[in-house]
N, C-alpha and C. Protein backbone atom coordinates (compact mmCIF):
# COMPACT_ATOMS: atom_id res chain seq x y z
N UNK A 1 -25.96 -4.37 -3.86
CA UNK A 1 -26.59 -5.51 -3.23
C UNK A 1 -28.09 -5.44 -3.43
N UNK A 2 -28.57 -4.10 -3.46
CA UNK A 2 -30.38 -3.74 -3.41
C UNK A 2 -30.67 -4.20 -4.84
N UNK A 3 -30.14 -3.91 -5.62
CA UNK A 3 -29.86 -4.13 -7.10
C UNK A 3 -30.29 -5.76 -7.47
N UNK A 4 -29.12 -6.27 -6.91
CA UNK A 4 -28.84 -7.93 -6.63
C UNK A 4 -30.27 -8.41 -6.37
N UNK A 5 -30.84 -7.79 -5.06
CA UNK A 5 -32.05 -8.45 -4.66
C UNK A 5 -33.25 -8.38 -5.64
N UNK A 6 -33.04 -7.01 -5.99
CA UNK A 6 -34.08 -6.74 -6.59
C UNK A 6 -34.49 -7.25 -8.05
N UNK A 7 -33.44 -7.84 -8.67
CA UNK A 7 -33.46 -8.20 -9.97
C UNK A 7 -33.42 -10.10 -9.93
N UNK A 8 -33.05 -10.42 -9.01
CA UNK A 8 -33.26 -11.87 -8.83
C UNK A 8 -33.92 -12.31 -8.02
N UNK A 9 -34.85 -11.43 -6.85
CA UNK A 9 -35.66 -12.31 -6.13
C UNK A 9 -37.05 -12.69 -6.82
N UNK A 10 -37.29 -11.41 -7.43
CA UNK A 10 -38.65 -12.02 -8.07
C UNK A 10 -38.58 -13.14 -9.37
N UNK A 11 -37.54 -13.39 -9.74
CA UNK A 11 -37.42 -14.29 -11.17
C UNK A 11 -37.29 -15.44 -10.42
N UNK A 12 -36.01 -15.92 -9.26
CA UNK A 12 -35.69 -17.04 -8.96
C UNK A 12 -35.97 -17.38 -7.63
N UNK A 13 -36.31 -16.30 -6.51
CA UNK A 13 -36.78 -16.40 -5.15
C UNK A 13 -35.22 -16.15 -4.76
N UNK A 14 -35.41 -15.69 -3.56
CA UNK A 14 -34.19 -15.48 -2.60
C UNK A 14 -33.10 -16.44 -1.96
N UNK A 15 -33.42 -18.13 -2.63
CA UNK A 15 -32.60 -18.59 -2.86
C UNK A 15 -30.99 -18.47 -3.43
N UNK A 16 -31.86 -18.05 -4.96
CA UNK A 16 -30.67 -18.19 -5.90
C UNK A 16 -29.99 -16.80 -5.93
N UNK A 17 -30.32 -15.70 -4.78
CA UNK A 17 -29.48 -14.20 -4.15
C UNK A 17 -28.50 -14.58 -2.83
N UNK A 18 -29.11 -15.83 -2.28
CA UNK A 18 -27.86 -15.95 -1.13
C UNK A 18 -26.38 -16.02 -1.34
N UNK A 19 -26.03 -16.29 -2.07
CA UNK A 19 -24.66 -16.89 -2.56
C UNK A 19 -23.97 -15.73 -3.11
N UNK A 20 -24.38 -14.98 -3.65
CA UNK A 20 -24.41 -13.77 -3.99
C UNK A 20 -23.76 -11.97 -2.62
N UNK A 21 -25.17 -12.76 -1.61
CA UNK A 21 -25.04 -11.57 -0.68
C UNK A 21 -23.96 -12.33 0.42
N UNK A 22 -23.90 -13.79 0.16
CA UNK A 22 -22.74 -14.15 1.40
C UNK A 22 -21.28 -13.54 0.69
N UNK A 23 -21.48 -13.25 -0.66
CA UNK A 23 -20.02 -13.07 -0.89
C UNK A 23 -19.72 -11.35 -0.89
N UNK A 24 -20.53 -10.69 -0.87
CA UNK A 24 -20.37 -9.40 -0.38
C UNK A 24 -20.77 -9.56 0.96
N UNK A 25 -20.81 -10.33 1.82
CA UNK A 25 -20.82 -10.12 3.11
C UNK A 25 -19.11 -10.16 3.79
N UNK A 26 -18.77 -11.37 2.96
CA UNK A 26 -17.66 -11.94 3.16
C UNK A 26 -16.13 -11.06 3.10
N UNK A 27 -16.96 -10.73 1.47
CA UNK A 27 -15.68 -8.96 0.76
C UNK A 27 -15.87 -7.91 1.81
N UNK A 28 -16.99 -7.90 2.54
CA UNK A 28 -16.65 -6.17 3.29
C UNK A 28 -16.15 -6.61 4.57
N UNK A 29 -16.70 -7.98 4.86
CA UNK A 29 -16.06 -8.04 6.54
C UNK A 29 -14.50 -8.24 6.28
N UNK A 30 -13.90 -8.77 5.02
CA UNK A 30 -12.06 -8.67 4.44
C UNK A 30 -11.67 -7.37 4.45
N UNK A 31 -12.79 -6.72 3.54
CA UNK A 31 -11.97 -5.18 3.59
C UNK A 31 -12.29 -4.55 5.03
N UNK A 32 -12.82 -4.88 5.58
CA UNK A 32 -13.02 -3.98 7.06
C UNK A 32 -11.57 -4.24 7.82
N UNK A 33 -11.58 -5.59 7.56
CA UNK A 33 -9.67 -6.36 8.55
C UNK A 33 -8.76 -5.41 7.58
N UNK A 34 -8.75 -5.39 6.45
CA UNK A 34 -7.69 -4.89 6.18
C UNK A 34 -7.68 -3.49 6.28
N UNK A 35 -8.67 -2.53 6.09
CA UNK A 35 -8.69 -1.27 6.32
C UNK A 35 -8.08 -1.48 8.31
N UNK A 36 -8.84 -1.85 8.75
CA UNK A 36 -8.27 -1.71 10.64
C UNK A 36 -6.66 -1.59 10.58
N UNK A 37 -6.28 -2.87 9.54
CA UNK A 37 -4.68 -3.02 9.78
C UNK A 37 -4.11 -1.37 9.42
N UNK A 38 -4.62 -0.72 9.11
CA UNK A 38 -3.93 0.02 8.04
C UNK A 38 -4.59 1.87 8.93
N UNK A 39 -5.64 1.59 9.92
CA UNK A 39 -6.12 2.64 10.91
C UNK A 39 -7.07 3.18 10.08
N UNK A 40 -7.62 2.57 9.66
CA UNK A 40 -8.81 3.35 8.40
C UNK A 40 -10.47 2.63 9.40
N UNK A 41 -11.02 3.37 9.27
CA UNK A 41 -12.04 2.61 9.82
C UNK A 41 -13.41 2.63 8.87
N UNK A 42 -13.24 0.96 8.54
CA UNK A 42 -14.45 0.56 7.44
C UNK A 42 -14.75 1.26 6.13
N UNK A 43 -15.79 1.01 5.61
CA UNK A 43 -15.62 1.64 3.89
C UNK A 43 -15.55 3.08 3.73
N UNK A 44 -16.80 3.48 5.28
CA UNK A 44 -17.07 5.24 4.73
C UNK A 44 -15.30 5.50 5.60
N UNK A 45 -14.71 5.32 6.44
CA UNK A 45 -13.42 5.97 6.39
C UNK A 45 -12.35 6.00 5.03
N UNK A 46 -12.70 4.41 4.38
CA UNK A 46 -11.97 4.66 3.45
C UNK A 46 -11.95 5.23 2.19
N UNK A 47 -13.66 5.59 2.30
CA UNK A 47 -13.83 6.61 0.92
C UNK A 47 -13.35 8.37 1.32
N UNK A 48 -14.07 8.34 2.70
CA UNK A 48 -12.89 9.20 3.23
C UNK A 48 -11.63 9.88 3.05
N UNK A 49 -11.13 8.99 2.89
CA UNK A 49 -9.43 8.97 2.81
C UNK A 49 -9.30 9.29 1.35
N UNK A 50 -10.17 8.49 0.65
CA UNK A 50 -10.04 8.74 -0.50
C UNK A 50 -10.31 10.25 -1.69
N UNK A 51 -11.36 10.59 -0.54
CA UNK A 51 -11.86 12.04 -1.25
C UNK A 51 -10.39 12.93 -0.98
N UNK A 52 -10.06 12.61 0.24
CA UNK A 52 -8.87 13.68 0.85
C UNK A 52 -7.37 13.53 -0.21
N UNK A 53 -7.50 12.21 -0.67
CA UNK A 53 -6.08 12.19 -1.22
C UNK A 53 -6.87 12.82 -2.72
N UNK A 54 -7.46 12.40 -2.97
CA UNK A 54 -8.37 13.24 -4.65
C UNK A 54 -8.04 14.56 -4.64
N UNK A 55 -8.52 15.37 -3.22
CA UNK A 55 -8.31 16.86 -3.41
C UNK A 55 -6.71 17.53 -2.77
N UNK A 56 -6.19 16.27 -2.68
CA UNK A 56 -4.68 17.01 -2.36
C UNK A 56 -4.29 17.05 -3.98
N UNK A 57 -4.03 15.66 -3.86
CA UNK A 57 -3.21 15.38 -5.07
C UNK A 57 -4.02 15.51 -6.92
N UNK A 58 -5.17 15.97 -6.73
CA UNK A 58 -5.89 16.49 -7.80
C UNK A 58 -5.54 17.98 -8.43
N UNK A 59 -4.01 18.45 -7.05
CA UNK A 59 -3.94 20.21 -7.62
C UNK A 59 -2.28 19.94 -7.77
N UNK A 60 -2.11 18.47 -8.32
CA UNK A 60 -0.28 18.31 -8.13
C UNK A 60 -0.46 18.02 -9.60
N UNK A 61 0.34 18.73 -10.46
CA UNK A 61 0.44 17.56 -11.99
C UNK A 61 0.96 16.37 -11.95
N UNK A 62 0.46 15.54 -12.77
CA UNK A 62 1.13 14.15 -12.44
C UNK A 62 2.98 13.97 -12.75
N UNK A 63 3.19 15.17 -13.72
CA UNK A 63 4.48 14.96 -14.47
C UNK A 63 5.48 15.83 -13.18
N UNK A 64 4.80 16.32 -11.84
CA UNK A 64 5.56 16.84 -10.58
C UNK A 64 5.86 16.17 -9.75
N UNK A 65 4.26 14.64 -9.93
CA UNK A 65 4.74 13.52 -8.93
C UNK A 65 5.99 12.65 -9.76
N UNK A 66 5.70 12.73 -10.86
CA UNK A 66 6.54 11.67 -11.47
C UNK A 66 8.18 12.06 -11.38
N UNK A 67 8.50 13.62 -11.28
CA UNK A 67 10.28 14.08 -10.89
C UNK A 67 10.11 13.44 -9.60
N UNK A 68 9.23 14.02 -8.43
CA UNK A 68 9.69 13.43 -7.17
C UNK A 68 10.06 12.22 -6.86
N UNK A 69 9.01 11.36 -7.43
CA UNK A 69 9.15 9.76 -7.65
C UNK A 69 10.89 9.60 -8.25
N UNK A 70 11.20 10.09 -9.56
CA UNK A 70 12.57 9.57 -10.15
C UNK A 70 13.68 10.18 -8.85
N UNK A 71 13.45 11.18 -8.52
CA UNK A 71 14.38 12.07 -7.65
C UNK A 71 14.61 11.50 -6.26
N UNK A 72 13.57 10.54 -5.68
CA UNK A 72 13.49 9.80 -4.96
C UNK A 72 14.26 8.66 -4.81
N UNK A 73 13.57 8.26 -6.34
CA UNK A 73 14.79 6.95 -6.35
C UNK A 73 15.69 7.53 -6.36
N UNK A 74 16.35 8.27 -7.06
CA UNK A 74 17.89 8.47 -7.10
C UNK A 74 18.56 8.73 -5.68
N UNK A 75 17.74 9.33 -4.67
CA UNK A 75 18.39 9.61 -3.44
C UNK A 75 18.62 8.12 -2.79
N UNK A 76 17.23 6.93 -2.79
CA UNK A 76 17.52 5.84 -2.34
C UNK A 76 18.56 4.88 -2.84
N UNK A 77 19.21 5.35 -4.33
CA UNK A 77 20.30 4.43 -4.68
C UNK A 77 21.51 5.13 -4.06
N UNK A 78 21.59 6.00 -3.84
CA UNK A 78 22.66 7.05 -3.40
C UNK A 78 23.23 7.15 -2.14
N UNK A 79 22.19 6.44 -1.33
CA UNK A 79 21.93 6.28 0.07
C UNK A 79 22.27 4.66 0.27
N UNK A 80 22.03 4.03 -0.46
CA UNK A 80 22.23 2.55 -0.68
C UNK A 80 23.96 2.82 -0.78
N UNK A 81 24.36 3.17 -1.88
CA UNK A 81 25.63 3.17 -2.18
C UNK A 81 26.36 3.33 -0.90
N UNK A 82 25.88 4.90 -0.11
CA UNK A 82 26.19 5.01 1.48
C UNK A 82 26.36 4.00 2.22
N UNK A 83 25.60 3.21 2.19
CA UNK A 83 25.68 1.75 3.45
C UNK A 83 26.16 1.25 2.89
N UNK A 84 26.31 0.74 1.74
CA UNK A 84 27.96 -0.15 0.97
C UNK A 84 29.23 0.29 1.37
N UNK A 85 29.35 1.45 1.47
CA UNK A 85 31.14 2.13 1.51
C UNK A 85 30.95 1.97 2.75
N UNK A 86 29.77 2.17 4.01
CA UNK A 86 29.87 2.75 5.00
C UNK A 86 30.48 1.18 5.74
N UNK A 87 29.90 -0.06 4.97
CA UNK A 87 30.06 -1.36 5.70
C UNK A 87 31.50 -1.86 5.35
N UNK A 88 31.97 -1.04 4.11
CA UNK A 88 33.40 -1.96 3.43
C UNK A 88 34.37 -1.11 4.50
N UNK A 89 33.83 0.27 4.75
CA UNK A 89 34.64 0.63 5.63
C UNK A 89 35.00 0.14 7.28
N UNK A 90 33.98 -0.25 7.48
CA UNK A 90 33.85 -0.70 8.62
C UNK A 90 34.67 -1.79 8.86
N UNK A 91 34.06 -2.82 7.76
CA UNK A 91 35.48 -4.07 7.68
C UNK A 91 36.94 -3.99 7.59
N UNK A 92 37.07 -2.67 6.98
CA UNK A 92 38.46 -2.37 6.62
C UNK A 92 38.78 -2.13 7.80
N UNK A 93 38.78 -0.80 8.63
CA UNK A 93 38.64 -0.92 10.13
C UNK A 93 38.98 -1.78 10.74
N UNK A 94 38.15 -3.31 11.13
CA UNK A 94 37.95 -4.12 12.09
C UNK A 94 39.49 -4.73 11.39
N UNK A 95 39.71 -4.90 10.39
CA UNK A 95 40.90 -5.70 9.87
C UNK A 95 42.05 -4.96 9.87
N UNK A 96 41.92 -3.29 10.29
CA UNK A 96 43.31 -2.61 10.68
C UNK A 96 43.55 -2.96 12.15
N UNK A 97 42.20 -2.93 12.94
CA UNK A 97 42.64 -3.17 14.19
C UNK A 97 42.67 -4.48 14.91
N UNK A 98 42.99 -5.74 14.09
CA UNK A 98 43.30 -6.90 14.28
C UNK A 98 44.68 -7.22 13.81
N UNK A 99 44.97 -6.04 13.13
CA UNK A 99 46.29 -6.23 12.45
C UNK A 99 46.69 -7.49 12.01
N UNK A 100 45.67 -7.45 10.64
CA UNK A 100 45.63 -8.24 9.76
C UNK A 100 46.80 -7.78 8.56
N UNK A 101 47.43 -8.50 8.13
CA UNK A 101 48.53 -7.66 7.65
C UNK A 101 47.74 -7.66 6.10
N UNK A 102 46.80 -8.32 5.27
CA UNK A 102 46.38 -7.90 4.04
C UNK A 102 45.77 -7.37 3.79
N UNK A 103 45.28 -6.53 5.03
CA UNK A 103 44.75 -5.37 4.56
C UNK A 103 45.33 -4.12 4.01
């Protein structure tokens, strides 16, 4: 923004910088709402956050996140499959004990 001022007030006057600083006024008071939603508080929390995930995950190889990631999915399709049998069973069930005869 110092940058901003500094390179266009003296050429065009501080006119032609407003439009400029309303829209980084505008971007940090957005990212401030959305950092709150999320328990981060404002930019320095979220650079914060950011140094911390740098030096966790800066000592993981990426090709260790990338098994967990596939291995992951595979548990969530696996687990999916679970609540499919777990619901056909259930129906099957409700239709033995209505004594439905096609079941």
């Amino acid at each position: 923004m110092w940058l901003l001022l500094d390179q266009r007030s003296t050429r065009d006057g501080l006119e032609a910088v407003l439009p400029g600083v309303e829209a980084l006024v505008q971007f940090a008071a957005e990212l401030g709402q959305r950092l709150r939603g999320v328990e981060v508080e404002g930019v320095a929390g979220a650079l914060g956050l950011s140094r911390r995930l740098h030096a966790v995950l800066d000592g993981i190889a990426v090709d260790d996140l990338e098994r967990a990631l596939a291995v992951t999915a595979a548990l969530e399709r696996v687990l999916r499959d679970c609540v499919d049998r777990l619901d056909a069973l259930r129906a099957f069930k409700a239709q033995l004990e209505e004594g439905d005869p096609t079941a």
